[in-house]
C-alpha atoms as a PDB file:
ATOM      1  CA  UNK A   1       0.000   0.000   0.000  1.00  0.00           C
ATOM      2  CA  UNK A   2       1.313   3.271  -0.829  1.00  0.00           C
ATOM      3  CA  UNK A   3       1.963   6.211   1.960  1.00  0.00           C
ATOM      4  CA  UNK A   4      -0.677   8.913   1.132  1.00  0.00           C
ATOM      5  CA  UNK A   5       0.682  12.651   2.937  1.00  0.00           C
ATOM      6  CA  UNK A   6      -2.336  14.658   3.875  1.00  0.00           C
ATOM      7  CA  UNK A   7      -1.348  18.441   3.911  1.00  0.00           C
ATOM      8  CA  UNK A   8      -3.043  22.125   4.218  1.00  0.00           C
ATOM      9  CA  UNK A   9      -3.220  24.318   0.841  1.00  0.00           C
ATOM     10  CA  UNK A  10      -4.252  27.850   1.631  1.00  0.00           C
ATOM     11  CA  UNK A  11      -7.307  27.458  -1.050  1.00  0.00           C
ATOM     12  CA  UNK A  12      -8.479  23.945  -1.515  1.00  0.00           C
ATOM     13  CA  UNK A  13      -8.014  22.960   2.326  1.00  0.00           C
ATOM     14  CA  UNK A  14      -6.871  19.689   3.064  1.00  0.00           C
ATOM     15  CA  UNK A  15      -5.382  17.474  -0.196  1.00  0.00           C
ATOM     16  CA  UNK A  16      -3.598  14.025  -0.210  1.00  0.00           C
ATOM     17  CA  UNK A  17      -0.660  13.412  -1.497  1.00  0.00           C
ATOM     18  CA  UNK A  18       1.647  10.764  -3.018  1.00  0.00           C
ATOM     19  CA  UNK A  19       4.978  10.592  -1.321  1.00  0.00           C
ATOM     20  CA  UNK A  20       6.829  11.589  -5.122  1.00  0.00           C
ATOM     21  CA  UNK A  21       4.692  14.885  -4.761  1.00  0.00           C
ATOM     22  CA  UNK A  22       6.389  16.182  -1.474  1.00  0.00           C
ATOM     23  CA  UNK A  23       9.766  17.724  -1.186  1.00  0.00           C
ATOM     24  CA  UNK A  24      11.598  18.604   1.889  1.00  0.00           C
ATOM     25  CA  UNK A  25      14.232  20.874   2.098  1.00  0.00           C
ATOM     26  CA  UNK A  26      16.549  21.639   5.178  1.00  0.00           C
ATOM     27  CA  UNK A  27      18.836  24.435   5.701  1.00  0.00           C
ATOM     28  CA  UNK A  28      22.430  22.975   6.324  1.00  0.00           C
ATOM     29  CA  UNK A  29      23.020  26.229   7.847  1.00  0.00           C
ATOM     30  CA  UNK A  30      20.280  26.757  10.583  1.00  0.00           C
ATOM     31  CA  UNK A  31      18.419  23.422  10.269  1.00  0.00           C
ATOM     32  CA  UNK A  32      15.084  25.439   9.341  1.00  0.00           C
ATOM     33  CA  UNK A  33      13.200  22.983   7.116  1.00  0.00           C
ATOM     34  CA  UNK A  34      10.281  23.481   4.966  1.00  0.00           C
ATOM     35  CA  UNK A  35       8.282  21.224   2.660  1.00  0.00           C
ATOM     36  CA  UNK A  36       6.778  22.166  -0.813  1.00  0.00           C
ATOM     37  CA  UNK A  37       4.379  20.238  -3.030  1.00  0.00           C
ATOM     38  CA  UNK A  38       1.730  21.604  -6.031  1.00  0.00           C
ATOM     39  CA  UNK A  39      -1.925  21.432  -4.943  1.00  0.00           C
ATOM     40  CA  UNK A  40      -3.385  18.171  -6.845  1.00  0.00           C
ATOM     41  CA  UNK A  41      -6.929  20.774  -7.097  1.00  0.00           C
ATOM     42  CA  UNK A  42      -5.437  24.010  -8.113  1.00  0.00           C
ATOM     43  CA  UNK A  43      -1.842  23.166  -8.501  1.00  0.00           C
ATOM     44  CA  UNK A  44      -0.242  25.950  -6.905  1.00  0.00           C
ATOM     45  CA  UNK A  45       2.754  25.987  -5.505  1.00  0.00           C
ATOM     46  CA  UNK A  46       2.214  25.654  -2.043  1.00  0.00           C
ATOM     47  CA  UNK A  47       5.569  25.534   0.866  1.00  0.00           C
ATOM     48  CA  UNK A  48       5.316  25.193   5.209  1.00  0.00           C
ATOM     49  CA  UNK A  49       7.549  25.671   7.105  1.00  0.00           C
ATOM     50  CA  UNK A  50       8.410  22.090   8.953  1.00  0.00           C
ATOM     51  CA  UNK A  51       9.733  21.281  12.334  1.00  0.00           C
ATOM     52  CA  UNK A  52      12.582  18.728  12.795  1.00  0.00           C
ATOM     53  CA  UNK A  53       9.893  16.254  13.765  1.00  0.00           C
ATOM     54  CA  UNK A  54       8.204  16.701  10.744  1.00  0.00           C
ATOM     55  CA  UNK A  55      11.200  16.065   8.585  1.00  0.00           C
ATOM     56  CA  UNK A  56      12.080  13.153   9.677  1.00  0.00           C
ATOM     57  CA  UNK A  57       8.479  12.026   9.375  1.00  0.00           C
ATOM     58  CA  UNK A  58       8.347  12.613   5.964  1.00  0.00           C
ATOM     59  CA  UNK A  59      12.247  11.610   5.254  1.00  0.00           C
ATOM     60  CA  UNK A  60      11.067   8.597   6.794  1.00  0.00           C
ATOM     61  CA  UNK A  61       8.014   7.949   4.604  1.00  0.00           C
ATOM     62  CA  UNK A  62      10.014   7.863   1.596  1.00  0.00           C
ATOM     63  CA  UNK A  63       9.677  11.835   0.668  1.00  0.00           C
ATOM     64  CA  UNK A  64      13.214  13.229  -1.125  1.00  0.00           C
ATOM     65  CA  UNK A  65      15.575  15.408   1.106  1.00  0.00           C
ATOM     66  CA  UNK A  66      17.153  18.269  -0.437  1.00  0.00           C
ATOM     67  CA  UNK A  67      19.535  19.950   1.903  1.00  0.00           C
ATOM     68  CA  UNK A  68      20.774  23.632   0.691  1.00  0.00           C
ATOM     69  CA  UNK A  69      22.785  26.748   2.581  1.00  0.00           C
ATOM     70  CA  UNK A  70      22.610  29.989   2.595  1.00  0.00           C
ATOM     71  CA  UNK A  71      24.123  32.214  -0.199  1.00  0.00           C
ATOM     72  CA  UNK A  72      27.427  33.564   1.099  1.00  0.00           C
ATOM     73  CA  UNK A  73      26.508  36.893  -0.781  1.00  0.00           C
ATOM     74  CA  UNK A  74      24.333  37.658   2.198  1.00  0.00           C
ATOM     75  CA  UNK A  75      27.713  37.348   4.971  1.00  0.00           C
ATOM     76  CA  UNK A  76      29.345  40.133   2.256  1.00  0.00           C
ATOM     77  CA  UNK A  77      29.361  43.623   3.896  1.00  0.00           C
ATOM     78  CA  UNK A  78      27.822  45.768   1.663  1.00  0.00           C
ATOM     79  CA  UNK A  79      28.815  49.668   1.146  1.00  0.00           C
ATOM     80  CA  UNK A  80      27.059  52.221   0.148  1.00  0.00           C
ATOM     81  CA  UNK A  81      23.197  53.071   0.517  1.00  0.00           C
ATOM     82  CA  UNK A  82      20.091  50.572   0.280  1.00  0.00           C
ATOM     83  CA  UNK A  83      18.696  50.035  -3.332  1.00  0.00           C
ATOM     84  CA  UNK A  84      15.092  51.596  -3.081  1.00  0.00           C
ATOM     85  CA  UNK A  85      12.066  51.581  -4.918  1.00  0.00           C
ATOM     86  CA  UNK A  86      13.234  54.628  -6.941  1.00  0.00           C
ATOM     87  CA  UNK A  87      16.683  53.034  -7.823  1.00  0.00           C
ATOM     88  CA  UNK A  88      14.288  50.227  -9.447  1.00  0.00           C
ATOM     89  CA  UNK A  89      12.210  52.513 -11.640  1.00  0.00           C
ATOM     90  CA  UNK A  90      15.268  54.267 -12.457  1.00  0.00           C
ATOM     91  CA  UNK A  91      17.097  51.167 -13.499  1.00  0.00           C
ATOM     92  CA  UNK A  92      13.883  50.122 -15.130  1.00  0.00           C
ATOM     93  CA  UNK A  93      13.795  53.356 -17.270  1.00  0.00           C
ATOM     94  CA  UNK A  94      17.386  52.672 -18.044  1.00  0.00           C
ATOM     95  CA  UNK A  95      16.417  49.735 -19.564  1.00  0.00           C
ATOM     96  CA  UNK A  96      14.152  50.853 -21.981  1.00  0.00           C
ATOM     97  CA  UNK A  97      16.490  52.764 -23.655  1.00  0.00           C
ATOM     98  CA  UNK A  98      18.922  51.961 -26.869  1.00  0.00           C
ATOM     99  CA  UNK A  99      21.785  53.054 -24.627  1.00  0.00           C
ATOM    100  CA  UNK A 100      21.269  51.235 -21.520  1.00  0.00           C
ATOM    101  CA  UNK A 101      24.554  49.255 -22.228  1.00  0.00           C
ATOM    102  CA  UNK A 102      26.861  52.414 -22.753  1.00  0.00           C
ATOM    103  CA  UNK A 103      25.102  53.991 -19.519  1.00  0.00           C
ATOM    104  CA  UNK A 104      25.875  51.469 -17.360  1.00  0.00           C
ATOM    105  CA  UNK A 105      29.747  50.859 -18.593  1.00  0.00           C
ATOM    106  CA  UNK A 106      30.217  54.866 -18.049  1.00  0.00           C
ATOM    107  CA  UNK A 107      32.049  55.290 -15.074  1.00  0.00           C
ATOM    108  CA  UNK A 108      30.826  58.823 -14.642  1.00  0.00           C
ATOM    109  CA  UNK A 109      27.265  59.106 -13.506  1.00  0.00           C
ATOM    110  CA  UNK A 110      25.361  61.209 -15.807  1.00  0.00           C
ATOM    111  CA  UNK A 111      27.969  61.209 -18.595  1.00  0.00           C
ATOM    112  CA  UNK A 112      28.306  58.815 -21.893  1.00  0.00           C
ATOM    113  CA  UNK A 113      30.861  55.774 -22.228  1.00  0.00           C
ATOM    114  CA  UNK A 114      31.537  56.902 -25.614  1.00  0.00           C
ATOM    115  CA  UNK A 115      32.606  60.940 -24.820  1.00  0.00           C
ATOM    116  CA  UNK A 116      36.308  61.046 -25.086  1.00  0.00           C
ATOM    117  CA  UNK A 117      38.349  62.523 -22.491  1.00  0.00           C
END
């Protein structure tokens, strides 16, 4: 008989699962551990956070462990001010032009890449 999972999606309610339809992931960093699975009814996307106890539950019931760390980018200091809502739209209208490419590689802000000094 196959292991059926019963778990909680925010719009259907309760669903059962197949054991090949879970995921757990664990943080080799902090231990925090999560599971995700797609809703067999509306198949979203749907991840909880889990508690060590609930890991091993599911490890145990045949559901694939994925361990993963933290990015090391986020133990970099980082200079300078916070990127803000304006910076976006400002990058975003950067974009859209046919020199975004010169823009950015011009060390002076507000000046062209292709002036000659």
């Amino acid at each position: 008989m196959a292991t059926r999972i019963r778990a909680s999606c925010e719009e259907c309610g309760d669903v059962e699962l197949h054991v090949d339809d879970v995921r757990v992931r664990v943080c080799i960093d902090d231990d925090a551990g999560s599971y995700v699975f797609r809703c067999p009814s509306c198949t979203m996307s749907v991840v909880k956070d889990a508690e060590p106890r609930v890991v091993e539950l599911l490890v145990a019931s045949g559901v694939e462990l994925t361990a993963w760390s933290i990015p090391s980018e986020l133990f970099e200091p980082h200079g300078g001010p916070a990127f803000t809502h304006d910076d976006l739209l400002d990058f975003h209208e950067l974009l859209e032009g046919d020199d975004w490419q010169a823009a950015l590689l011009d060390p002076a802000p507000g000046g062209s890449a292709t002036e000659a000094g």
